[in-house]
C-alpha atoms as a PDB file:
ATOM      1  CA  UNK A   1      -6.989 -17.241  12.822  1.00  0.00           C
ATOM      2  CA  UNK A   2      -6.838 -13.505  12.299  1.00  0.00           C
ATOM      3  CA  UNK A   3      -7.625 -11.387   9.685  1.00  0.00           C
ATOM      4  CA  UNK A   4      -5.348  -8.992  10.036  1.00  0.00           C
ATOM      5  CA  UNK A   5      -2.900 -10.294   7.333  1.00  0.00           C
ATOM      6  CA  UNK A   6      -2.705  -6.889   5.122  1.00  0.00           C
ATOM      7  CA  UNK A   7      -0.071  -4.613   5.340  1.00  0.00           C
ATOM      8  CA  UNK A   8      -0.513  -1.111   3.186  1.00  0.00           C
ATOM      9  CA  UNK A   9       3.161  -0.223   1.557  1.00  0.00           C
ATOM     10  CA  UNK A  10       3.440   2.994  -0.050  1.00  0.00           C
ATOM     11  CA  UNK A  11       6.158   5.597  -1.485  1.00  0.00           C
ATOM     12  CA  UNK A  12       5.323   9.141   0.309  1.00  0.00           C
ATOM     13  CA  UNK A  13       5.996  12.123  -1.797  1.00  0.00           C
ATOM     14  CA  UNK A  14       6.825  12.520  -5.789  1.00  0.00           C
ATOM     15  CA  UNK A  15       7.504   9.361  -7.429  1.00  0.00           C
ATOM     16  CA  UNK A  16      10.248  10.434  -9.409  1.00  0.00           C
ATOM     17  CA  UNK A  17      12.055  11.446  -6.681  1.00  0.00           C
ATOM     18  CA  UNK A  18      11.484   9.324  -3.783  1.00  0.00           C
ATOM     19  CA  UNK A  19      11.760   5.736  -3.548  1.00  0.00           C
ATOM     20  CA  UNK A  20      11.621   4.666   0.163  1.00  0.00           C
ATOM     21  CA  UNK A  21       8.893   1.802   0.489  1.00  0.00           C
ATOM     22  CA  UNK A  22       6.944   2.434   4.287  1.00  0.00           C
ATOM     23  CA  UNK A  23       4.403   0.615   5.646  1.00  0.00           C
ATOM     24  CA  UNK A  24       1.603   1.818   7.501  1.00  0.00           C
ATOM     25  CA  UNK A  25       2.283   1.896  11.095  1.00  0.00           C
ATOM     26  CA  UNK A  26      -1.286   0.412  12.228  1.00  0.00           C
ATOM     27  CA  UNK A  27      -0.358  -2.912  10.127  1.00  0.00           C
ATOM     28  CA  UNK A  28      -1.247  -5.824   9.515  1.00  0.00           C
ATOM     29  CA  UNK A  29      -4.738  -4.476   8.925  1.00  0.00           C
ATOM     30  CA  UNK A  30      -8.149  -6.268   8.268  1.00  0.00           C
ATOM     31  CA  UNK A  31      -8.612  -6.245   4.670  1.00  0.00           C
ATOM     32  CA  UNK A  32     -11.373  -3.150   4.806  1.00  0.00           C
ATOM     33  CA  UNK A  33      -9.027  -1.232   7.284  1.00  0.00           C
ATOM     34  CA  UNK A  34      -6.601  -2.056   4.832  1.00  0.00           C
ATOM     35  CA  UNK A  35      -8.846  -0.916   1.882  1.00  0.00           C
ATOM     36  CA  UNK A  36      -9.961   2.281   3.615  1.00  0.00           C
ATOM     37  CA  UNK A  37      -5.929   3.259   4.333  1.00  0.00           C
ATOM     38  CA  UNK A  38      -4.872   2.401   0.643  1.00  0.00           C
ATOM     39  CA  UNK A  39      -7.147   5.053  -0.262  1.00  0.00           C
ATOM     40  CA  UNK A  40      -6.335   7.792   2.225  1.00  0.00           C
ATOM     41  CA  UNK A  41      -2.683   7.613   1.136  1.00  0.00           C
ATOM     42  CA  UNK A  42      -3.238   6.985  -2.903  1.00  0.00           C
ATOM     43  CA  UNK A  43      -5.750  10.060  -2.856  1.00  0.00           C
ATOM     44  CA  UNK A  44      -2.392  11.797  -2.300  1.00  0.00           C
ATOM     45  CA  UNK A  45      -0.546  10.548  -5.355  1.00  0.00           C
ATOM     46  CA  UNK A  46       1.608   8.521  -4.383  1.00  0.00           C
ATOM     47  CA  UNK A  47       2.770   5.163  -5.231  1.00  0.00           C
ATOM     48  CA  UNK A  48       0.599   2.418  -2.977  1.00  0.00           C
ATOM     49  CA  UNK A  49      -0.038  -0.822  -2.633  1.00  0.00           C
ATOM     50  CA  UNK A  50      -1.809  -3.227  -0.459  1.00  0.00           C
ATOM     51  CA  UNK A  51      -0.056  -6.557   0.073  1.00  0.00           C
ATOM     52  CA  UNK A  52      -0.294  -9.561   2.373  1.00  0.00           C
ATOM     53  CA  UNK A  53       2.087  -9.617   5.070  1.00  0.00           C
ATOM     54  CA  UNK A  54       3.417 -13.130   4.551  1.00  0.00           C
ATOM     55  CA  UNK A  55       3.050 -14.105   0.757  1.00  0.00           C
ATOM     56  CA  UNK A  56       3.867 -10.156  -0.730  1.00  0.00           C
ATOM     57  CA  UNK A  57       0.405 -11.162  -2.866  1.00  0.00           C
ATOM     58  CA  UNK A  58      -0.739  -7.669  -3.669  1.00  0.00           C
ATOM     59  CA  UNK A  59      -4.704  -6.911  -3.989  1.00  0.00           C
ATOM     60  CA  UNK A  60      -4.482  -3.315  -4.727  1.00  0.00           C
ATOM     61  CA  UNK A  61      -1.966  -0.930  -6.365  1.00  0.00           C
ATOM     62  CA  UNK A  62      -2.793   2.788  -6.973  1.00  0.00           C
ATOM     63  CA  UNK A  63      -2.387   3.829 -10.887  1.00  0.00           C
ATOM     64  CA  UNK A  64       0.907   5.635  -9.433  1.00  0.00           C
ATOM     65  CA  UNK A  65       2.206   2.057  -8.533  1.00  0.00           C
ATOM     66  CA  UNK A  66       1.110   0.574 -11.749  1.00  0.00           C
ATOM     67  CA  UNK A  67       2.684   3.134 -14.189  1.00  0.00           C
ATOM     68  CA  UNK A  68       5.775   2.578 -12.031  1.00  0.00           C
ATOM     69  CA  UNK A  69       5.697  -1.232 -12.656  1.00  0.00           C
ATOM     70  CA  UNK A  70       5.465  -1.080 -16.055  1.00  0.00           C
END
């Protein structure tokens, strides 16, 4: 079974503006790949997310994403 099940979703570019969901071209990552792109692309302010790629169970959201959900 692989563990490559993650897939890291994000909104590139101001939040208020923008509201195209992407998904990191590498994916589905290993959870720690995962982890280590989640925080490349939240460092940048965006809204971010990590989810798994069959079930949509997220494990991460950046506070971008959060604020956004609320």
């Amino acid at each position: 079974m692989s563990q490559k099940i993650w897939n890291v979703k994000f909104v590139a570019g101001n939040p208020n503006i923008f509201s195209k969901v992407r998904t990191a071209l590498s994916g589905p990552l290993k959870r720690s790949e995962a982890n280590e792109a989640f925080e490349n692309v939240s460092n940048h302010g965006w809204r971010a997310w990590i989810e798994h790629a069959k079930t949509g169970e997220r494990i991460a959201e950046s506070p971008v994403e959060t604020a956004y959900r609320q």
